[in-house]
Protein backbone atom coordinates (compact mmCIF):
# COMPACT_ATOMS: atom_id res chain seq x y z
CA UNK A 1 30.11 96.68 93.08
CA UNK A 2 26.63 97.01 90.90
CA UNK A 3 25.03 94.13 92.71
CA UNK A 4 26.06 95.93 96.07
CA UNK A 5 24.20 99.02 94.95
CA UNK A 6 21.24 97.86 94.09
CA UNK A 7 20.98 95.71 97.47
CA UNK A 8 20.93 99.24 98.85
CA UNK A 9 17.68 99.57 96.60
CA UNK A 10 16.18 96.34 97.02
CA UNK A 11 12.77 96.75 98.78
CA UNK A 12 14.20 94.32 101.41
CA UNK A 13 16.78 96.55 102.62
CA UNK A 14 14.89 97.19 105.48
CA UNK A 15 14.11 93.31 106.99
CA UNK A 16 18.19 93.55 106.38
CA UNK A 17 19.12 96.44 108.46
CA UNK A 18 16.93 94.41 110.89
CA UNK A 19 19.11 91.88 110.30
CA UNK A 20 22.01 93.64 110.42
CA UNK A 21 20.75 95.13 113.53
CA UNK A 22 20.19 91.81 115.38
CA UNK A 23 23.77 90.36 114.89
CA UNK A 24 25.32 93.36 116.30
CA UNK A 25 23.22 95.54 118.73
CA UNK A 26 25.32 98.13 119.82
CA UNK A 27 25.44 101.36 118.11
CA UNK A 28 29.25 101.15 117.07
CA UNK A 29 28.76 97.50 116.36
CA UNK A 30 25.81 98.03 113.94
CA UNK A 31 27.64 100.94 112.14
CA UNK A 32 31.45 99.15 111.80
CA UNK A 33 29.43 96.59 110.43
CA UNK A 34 26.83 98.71 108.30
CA UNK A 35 29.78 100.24 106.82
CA UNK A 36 31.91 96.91 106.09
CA UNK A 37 28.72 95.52 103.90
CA UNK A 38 29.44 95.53 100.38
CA UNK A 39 26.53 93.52 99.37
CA UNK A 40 23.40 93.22 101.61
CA UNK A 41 21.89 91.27 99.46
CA UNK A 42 24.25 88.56 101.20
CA UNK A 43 22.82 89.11 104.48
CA UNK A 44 19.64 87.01 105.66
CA UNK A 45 16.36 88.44 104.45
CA UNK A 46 15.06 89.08 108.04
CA UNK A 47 10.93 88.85 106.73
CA UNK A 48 11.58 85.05 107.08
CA UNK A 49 12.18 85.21 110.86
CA UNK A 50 10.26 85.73 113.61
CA UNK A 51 11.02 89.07 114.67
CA UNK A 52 10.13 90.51 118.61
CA UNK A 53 7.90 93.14 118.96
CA UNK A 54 10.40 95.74 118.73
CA UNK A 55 11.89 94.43 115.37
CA UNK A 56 8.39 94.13 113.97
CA UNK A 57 7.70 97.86 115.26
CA UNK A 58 11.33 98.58 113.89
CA UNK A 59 10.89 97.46 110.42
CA UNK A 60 7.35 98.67 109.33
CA UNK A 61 9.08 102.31 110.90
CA UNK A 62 12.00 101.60 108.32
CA UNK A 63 9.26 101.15 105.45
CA UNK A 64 7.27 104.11 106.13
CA UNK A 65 9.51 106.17 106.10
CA UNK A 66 11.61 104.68 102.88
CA UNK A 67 8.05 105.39 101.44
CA UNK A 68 7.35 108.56 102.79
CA UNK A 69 11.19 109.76 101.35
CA UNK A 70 10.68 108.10 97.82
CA UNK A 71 6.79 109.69 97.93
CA UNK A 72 9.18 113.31 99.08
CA UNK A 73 11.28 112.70 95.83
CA UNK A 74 8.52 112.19 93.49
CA UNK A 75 6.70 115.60 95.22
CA UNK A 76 9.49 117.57 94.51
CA UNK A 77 10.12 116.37 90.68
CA UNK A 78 6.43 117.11 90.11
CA UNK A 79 6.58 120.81 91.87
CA UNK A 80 10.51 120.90 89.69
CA UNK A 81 8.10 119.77 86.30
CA UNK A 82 5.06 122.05 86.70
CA UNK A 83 6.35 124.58 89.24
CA UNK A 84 9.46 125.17 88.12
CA UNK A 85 11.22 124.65 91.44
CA UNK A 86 14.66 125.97 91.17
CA UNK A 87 16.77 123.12 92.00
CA UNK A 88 13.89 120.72 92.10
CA UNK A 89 15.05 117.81 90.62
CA UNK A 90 18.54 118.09 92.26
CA UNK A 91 16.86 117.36 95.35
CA UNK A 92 14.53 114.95 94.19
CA UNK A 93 17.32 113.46 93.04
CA UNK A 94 18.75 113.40 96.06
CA UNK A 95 15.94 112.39 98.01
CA UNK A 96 15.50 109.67 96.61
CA UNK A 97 19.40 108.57 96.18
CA UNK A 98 20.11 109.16 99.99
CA UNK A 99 17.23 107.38 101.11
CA UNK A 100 19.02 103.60 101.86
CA UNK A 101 21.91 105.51 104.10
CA UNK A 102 18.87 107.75 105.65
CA UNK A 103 17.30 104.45 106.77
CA UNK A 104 20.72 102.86 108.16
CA UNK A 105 21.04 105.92 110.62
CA UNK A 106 16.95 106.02 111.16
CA UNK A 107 17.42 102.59 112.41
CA UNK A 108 18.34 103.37 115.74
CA UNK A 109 16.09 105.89 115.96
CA UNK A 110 12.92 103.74 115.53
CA UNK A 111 14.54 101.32 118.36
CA UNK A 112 14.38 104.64 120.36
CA UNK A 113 11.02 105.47 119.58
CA UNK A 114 9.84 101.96 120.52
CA UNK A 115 11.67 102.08 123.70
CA UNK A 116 9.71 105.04 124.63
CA UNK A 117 6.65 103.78 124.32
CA UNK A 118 7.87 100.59 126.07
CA UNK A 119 9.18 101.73 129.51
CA UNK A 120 10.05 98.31 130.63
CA UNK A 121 12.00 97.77 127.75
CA UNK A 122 14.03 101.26 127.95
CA UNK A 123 14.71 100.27 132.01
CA UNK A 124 15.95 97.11 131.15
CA UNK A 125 18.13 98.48 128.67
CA UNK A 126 19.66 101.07 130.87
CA UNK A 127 19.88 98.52 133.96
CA UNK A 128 21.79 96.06 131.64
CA UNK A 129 24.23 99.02 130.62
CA UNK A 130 25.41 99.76 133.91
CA UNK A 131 25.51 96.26 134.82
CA UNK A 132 27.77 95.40 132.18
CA UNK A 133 30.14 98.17 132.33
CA UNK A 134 30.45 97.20 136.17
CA UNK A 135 31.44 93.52 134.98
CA UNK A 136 34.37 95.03 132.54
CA UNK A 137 35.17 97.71 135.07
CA UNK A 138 35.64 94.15 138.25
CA UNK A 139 37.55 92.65 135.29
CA UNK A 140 39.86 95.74 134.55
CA UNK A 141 40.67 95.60 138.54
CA UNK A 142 40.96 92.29 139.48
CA UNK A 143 42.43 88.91 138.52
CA UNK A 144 39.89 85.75 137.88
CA UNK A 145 38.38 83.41 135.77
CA UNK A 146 35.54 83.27 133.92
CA UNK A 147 33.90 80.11 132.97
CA UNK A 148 31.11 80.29 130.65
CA UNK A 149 28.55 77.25 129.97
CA UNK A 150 26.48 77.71 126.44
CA UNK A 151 24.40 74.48 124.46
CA UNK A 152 21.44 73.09 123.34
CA UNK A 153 20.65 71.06 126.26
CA UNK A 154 22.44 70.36 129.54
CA UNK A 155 23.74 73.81 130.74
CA UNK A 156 22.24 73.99 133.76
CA UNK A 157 23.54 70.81 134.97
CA UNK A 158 27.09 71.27 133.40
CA UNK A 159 27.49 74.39 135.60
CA UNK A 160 26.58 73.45 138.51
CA UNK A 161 28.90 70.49 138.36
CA UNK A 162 31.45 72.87 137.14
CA UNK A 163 31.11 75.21 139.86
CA UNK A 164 30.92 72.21 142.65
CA UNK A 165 33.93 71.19 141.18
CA UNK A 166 36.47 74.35 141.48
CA UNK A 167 34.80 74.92 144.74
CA UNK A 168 36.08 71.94 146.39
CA UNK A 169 39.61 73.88 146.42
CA UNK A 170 38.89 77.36 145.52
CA UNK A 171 36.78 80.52 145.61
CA UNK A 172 34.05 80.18 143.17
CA UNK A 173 30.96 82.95 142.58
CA UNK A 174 28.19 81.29 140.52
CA UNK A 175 24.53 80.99 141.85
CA UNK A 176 22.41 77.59 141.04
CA UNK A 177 19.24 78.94 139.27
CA UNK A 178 18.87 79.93 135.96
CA UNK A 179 20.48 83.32 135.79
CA UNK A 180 21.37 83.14 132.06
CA UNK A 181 19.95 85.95 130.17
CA UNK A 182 21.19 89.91 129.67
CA UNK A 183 19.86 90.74 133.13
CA UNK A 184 20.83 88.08 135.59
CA UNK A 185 24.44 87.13 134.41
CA UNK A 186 25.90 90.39 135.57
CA UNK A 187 24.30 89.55 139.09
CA UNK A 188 26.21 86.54 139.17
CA UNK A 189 29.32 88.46 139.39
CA UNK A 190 28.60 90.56 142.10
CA UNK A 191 26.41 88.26 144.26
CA UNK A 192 23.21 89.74 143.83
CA UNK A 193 19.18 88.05 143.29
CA UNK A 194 17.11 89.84 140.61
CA UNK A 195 15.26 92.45 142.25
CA UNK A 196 12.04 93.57 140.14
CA UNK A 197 13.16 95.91 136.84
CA UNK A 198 10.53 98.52 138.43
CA UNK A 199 12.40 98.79 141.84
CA UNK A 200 14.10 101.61 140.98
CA UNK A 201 15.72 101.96 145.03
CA UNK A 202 16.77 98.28 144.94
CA UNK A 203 18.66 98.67 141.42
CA UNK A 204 20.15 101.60 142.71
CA UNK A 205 21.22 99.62 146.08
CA UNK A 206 22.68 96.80 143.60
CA UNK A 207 24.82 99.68 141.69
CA UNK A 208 26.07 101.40 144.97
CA UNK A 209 27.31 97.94 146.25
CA UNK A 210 28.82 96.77 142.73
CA UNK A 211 30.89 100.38 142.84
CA UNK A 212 32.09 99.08 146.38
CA UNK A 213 32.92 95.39 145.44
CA UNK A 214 35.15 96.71 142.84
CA UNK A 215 36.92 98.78 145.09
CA UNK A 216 37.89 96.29 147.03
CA UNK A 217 39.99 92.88 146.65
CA UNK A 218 37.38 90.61 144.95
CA UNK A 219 37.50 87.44 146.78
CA UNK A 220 36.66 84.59 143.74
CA UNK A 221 39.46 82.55 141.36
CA UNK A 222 36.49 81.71 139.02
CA UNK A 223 32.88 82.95 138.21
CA UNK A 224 30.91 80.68 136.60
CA UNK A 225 28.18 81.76 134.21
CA UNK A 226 25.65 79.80 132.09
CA UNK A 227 25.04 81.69 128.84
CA UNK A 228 21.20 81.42 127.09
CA UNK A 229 19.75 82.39 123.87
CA UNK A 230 16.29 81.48 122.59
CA UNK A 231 16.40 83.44 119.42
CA UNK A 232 19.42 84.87 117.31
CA UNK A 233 21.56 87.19 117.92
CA UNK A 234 21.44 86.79 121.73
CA UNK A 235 24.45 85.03 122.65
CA UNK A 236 26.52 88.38 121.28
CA UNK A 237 24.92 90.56 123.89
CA UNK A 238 27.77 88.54 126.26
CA UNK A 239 30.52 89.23 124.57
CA UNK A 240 31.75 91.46 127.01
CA UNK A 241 32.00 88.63 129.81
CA UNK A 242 35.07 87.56 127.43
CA UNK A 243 35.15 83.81 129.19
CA UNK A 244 38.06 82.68 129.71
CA UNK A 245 36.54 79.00 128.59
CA UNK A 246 33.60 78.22 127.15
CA UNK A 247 31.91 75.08 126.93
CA UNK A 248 29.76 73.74 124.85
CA UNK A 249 27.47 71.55 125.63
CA UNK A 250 25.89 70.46 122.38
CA UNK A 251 24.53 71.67 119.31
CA UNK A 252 21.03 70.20 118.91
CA UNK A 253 17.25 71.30 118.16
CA UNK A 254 15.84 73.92 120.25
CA UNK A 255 13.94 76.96 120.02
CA UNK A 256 12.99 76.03 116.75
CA UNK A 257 10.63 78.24 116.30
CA UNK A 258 13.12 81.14 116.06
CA UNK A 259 16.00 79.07 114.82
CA UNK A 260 14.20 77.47 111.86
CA UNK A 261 16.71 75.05 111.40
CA UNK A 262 19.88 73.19 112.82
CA UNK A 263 22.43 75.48 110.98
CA UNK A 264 20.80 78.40 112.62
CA UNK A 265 21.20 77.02 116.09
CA UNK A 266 24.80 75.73 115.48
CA UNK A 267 25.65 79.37 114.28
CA UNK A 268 24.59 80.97 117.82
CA UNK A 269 25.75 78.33 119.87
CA UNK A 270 29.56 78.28 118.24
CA UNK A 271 29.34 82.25 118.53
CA UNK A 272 30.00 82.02 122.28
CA UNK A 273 33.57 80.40 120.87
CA UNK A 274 34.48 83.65 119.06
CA UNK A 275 34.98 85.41 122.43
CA UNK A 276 36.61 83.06 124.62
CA UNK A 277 40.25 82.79 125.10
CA UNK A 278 39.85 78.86 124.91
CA UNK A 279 36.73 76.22 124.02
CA UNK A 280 35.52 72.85 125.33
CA UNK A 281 33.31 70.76 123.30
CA UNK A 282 31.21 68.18 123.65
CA UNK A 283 31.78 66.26 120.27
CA UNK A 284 29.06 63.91 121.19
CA UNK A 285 26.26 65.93 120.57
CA UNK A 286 27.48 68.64 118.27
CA UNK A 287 27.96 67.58 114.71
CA UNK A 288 31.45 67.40 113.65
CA UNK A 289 31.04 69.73 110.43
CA UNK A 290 29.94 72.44 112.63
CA UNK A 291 33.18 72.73 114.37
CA UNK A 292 35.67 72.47 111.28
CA UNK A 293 38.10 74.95 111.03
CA UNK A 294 37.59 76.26 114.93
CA UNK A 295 40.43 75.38 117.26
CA UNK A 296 38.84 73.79 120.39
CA UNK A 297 39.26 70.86 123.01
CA UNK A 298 36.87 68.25 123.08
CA UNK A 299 35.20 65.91 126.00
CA UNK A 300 32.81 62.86 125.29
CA UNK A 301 32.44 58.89 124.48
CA UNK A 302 34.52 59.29 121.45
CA UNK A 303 38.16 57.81 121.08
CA UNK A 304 39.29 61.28 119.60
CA UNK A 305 38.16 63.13 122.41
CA UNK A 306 40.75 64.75 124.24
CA UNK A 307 38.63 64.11 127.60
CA UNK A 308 36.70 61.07 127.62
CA UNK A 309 35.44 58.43 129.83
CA UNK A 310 34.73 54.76 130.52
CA UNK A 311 31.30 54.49 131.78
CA UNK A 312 28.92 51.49 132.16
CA UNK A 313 30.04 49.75 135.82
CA UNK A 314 27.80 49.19 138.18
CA UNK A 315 25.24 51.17 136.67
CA UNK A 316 21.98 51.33 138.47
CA UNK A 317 19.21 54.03 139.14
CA UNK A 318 21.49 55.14 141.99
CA UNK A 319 24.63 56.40 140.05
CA UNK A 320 27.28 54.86 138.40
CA UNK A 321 31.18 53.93 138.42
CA UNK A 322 32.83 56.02 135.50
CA UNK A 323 36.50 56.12 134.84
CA UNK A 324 37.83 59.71 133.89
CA UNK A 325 40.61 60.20 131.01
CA UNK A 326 42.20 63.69 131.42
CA UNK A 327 44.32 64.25 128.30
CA UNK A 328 46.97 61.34 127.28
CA UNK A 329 48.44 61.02 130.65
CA UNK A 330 45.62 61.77 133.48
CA UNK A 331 43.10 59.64 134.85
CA UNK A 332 41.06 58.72 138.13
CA UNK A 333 37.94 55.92 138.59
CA UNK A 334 34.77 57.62 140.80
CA UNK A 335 30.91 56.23 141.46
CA UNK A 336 29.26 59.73 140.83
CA UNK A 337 25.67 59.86 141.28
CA UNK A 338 24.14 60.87 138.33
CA UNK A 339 22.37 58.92 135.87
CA UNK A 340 23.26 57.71 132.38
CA UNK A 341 25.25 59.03 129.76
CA UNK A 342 24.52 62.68 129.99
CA UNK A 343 25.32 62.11 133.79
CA UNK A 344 28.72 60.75 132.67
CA UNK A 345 29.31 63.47 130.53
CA UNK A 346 28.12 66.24 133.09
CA UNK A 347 30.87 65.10 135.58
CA UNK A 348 33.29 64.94 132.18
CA UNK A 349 32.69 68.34 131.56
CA UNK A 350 33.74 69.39 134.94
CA UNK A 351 36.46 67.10 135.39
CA UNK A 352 37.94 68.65 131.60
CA UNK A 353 37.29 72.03 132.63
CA UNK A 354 38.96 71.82 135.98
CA UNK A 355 42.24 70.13 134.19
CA UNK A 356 42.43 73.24 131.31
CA UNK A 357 41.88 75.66 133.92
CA UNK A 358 45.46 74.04 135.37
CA UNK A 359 43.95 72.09 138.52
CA UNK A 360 45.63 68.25 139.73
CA UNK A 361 44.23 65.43 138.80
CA UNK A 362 43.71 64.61 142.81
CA UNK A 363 41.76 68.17 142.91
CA UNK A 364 39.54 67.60 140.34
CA UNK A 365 38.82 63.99 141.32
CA UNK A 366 38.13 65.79 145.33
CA UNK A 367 36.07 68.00 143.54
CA UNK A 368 33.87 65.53 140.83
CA UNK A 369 33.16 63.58 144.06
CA UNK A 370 31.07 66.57 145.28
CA UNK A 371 28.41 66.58 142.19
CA UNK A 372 25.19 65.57 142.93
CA UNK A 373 22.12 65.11 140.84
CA UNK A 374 20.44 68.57 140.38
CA UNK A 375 16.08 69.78 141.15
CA UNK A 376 14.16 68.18 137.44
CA UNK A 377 17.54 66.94 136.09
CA UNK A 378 17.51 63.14 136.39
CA UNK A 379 17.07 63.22 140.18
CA UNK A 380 16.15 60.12 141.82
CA UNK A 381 13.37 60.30 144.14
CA UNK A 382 12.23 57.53 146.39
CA UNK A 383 8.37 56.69 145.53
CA UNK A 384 5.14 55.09 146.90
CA UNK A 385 5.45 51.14 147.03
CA UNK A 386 9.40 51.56 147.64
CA UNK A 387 9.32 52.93 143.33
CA UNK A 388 12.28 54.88 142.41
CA UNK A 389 10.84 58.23 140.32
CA UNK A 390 13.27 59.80 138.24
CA UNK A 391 12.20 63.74 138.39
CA UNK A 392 13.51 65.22 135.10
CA UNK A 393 11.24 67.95 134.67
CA UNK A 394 13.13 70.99 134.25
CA UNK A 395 12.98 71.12 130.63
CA UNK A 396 12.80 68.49 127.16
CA UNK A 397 13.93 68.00 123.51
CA UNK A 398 13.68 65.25 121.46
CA UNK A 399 17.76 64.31 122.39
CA UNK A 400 16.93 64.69 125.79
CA UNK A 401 14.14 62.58 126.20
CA UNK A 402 15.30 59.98 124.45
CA UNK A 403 18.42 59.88 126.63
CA UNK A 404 16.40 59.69 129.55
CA UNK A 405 14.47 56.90 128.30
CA UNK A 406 17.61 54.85 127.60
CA UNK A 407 18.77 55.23 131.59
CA UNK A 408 15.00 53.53 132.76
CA UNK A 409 15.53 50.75 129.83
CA UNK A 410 19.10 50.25 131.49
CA UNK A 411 17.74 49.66 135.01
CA UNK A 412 15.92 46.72 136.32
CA UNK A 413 12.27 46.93 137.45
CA UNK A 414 9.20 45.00 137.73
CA UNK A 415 7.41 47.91 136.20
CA UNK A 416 8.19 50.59 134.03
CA UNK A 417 6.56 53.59 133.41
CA UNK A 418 7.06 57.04 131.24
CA UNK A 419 5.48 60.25 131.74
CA UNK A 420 6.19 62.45 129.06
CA UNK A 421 4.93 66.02 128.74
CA UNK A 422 5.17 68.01 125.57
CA UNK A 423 7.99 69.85 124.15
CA UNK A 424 7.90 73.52 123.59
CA UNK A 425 9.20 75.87 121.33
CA UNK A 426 10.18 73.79 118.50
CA UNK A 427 8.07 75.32 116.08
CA UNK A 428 7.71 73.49 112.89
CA UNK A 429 9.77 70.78 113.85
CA UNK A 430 7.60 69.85 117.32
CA UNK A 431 5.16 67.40 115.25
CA UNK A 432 8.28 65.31 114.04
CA UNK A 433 10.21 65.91 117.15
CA UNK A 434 7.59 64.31 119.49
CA UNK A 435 6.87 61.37 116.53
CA UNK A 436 11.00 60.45 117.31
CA UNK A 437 10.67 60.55 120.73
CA UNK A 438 7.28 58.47 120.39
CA UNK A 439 8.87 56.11 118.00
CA UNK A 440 11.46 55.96 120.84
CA UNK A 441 8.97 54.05 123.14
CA UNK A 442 9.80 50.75 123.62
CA UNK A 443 6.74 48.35 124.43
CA UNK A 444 9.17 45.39 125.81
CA UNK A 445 11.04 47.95 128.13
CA UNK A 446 7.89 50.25 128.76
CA UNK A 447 4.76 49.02 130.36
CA UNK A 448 2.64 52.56 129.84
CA UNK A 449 3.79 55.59 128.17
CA UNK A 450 1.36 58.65 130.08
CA UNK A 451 1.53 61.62 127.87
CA UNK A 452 0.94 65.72 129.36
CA UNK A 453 0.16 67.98 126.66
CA UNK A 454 -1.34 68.85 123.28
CA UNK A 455 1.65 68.00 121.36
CA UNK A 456 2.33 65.14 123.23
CA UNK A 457 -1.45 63.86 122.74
CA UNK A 458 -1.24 64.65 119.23
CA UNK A 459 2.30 63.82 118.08
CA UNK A 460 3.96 61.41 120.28
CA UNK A 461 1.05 58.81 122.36
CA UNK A 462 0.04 57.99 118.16
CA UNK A 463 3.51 57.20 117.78
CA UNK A 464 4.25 55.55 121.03
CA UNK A 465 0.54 53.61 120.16
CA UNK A 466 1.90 52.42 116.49
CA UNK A 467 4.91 50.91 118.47
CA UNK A 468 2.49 48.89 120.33
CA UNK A 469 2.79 51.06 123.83
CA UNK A 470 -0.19 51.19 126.61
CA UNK A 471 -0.81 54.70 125.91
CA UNK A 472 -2.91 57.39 128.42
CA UNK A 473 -3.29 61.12 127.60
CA UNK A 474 -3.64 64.02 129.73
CA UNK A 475 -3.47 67.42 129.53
CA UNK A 476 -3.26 68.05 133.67
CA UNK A 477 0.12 66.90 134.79
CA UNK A 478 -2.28 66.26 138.38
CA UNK A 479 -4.38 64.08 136.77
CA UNK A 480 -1.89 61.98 135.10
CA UNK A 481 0.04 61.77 138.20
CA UNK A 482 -2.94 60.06 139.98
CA UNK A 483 -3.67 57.74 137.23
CA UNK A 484 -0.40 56.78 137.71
CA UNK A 485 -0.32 56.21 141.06
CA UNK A 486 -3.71 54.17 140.74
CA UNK A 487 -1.75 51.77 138.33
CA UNK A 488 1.40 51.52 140.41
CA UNK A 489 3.22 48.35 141.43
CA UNK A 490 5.78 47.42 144.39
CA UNK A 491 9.36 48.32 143.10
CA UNK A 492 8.21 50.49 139.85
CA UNK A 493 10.62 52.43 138.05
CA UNK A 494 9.08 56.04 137.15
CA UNK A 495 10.36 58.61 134.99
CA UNK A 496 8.93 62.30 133.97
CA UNK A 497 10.10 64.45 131.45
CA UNK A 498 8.77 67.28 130.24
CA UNK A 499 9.11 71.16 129.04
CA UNK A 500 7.41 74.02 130.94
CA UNK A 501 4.58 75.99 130.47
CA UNK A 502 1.18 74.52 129.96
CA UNK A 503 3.53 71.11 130.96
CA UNK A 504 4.96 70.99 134.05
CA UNK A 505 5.49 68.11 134.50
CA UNK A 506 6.89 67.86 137.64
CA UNK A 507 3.69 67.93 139.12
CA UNK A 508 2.45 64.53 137.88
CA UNK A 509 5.35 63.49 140.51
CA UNK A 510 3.81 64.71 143.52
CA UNK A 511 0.82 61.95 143.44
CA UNK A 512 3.81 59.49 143.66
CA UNK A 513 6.08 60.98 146.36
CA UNK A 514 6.55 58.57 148.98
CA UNK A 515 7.53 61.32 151.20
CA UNK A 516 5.33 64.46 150.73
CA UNK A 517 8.11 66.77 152.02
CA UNK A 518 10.15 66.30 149.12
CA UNK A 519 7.81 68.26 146.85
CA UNK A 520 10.38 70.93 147.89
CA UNK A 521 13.06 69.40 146.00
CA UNK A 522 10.85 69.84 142.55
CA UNK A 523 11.57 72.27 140.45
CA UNK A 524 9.25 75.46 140.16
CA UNK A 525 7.95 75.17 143.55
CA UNK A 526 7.84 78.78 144.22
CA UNK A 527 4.66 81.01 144.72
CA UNK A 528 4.88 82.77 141.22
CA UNK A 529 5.32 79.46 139.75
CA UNK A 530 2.42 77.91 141.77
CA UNK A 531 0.41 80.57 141.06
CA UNK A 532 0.97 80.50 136.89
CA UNK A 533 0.10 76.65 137.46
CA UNK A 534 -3.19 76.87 139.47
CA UNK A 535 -4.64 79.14 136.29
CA UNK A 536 -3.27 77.06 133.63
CA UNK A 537 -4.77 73.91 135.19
CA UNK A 538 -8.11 74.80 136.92
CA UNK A 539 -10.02 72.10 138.04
């Protein structure tokens, strides 16, 4: 009870309404919970974090005016002292007493302020209002299922093949992008592409036809949604999707430089389990401590797993032959085409969520035969001088890469050759996260690492160099995609993997193409992203 009271004095009460703030950002969320604290001292610190913009402008609003009140209190003990204020000190007293509840219920009202002076912000938060009480309203009204992908790496690909799956033999809304945030996800359920947040006619147009579609019979069994968070606190902003199953993909290092460490992304990953009706786990890539105590069903390599698989026949850069284990009962044998381990596991994912969702085994094995490799996730491409180039582009992390190193050291090839952009947004960790991934090269399996990026060039070639790799550095994905090309042989095996911005790597590919039309099937082909690339790499 004492220590509780003076948290409410402490001068970091305010990074802890922040806090506090962050892990539930509604209004009735944030005061339940306010009111259920009986120690903030217990709650994070909040200065520690990176906060956005609008928590920064949030808290220094919180301190001003906890000084401005205490510098109140003082003004009217002084005019109570020399003045002889009648009933002075009773409100300085009070003044300053009140001042920690003032701030909880001033809270909001800075986010308000801050909104106002960031219009975009305020439109986005009205747009994702009506969106979402649309998606509970089609929920209310009609009878489906909601499938909802979250993890560290892999979503993308896990939904999709998902999504292929059911659709073989039923009604499925999902849409193949990367709709994952706030915004998009309630598009998903209604059909709809993102229109600009300034086109006030077309958001308007999107609300008039959601209003219709929920009138009517809605036509899907399943909706299939990928849920993404690159900071915490996110992943609660979809509670109201209430999934009917969730899957994890894995609990690993990302966004580290607003996760800080492991525990912080296992905490908003395994948050996405607290509102779904059931939970699939990958227990391959999500540490086993994390998940004690939750009640969940689990896919992978392992024994234990509940959905697991026999991988590892006729494995070659084209696919593979991988025998599927539904449960203690169920299983099928299929040659899917997707690549390595995480391709295995992809297609187990789909396979396990089709069979809890209460499809046959001949179904789901109609509907796993349907999943294809996806744009910058292990694709094969065929390359110049008949090479095979294996585009996976869309994204990297340290687990990531090194699994798609281990499907080029599993394949055959006169030549072998790695092109490996840097990894973003990890923050502290991205100097020993591209040393493991350089430490990862293999000199008898690799015959030149190429590197595309600062971190790359500073973490990962000295790395890949102390291994005793051939090591090139570039900071132009163009320009190491023609030095490849100028060192490749007849039958080479190429892969490229790589994060985003000041990255993309998926343009080192295009020297290598063997057919120049399939620069379509890279990822981030559009104008907007062609555009962002042509400024960060002038010539």
């Amino acid at each position: 009870m004492v220590r509780g009271l003076i948290s409410l004095y402490s001068w970091r009460y305010p990074a802890r309404l922040i806090v506090l703030w962050r892990q539930h950002p509604s209004l009735h969320a944030y005061f339940k919970s306010y009111w259920q604290t009986s120690n903030f001292a217990k709650l994070p610190q909040g200065a520690d974090e990176i906060l956005t913009r609008q928590e920064r402008f949030a808290q220094r609003f919180l301190y001003i005016w906890m000084g401005a009140q205490i510098a109140a209190a003082a003004l009217l003990a002084v005019a109570w002292h020399y003045r002889d204020l009648v009933g002075g000190w009773q409100f300085a007293a009070a003044t300053l007493v009140s001042y920690p509840l003032v701030l909880a219920y001033v809270m909001p009202l800075g986010r308000g302020v801050w909104m106002l002076g960031h219009p975009k912000a305020l439109g986005r938060a009205i747009v994702c209002g009506i969106l979402e009480r649309q998606v509970k309203k089609l929920r209310r009204r009609h009878s489906f299922k909601v499938v909802g992908v979250a993890g560290s790496i892999g979503k993308t690909s896990t939904k999709i093949a998902i999504a292929r799956t059911l659709q073989a033999t039923h009604q499925v809304q999902w849409q193949e992008g990367n709709y994952n945030d706030r915004v998009t996800i309630p598009l998903i359920f209604f059909g709809h592409s993102e229109p600009s947040l300034f086109n006030m006619f077309a958001w308007l147009r999107i609300f008039m036809k959601n209003a219709r579609i929920i009138r009517k019979p809605y036509p899907y069994q399943y909706v299939v949604v990928e849920l993404g968070t690159d900071r915490p606190g996110l992943t609660k902003e979809f509670a109201y999707v209430k999934p009917d199953l969730i899957v994890l993909t894995a609990v690993t290092h990302e966004h580290m430089e607003y996760f800080k460490t492991l525990d912080g992304v296992a905490e908003e990953e395994l948050r996405t389990l607290d509102f779904s009706d059931l939970a699939l786990v990958n227990i391959d890539d999500t540490p086993a401590h994390y998940l004690e105590g939750r009640t969940y069903k689990s896919y992978g390599t392992h024994e234990a797993a509940d959905y697991g698989i026999t991988e590892g026949k006729n494995v070659h850069l084209r696919g593979q032959e991988v025998t599927f284990r539904l449960g203690k009962k169920d299983s099928f044998t299929l040659e899917i085409p997707l690549l390595g381990k995480q391709g295995a596991k992809t297609a187990l994912a789909a396979a396990a969520a089709a069979h809890l969702l209460g499809l046959s085994t001949p179904d789901i094995e109609k509907g796993v035969s349907g999943v294809s490799a996806f744009a910058g996730r292990m694709q094969v491409l065929y390359g110049q001088l008949n090479s095979t180039l294996i585009d996976d582009t869309y994204n990297s992390t340290p687990d990531a890469a090194t699994a798609a190193l281990d499907v080029m050291y599993g394949g055959d090839a006169p030549q072998r050759i790695a092109i490996l952009g840097s990894m973003n947004e990890l923050g502290d960790y991205s100097p020993e996260a591209h040393r493991i991934v350089g430490d990862y090269c293999d000199p008898s399996k690799l015959d030149l690492v190429v590197t595309v990026g600062k971190d790359s060039r500073d973490y990962l070639a000295p790395a890949a160099k102390d291994r005793g790799c051939q090591v090139k550095t570039f900071l132009d994905p163009n320009k190491a995609g023609k030095f490849v090309r100028k060192q490749l042989q007849e039958g080479a095996v190429v892969l490229a993997k790589g994060s985003q911005n000041g990255v993309f790597a998926e343009e080192s590919l295009k020297p290598l193409l063997a057919d120049k039309a399939d620069e379509a099937k890279l990822v981030r082909q559009s104008a907007y992203w062609m555009g962002v690339k042509a400024k960060q790499f002038k010539e």
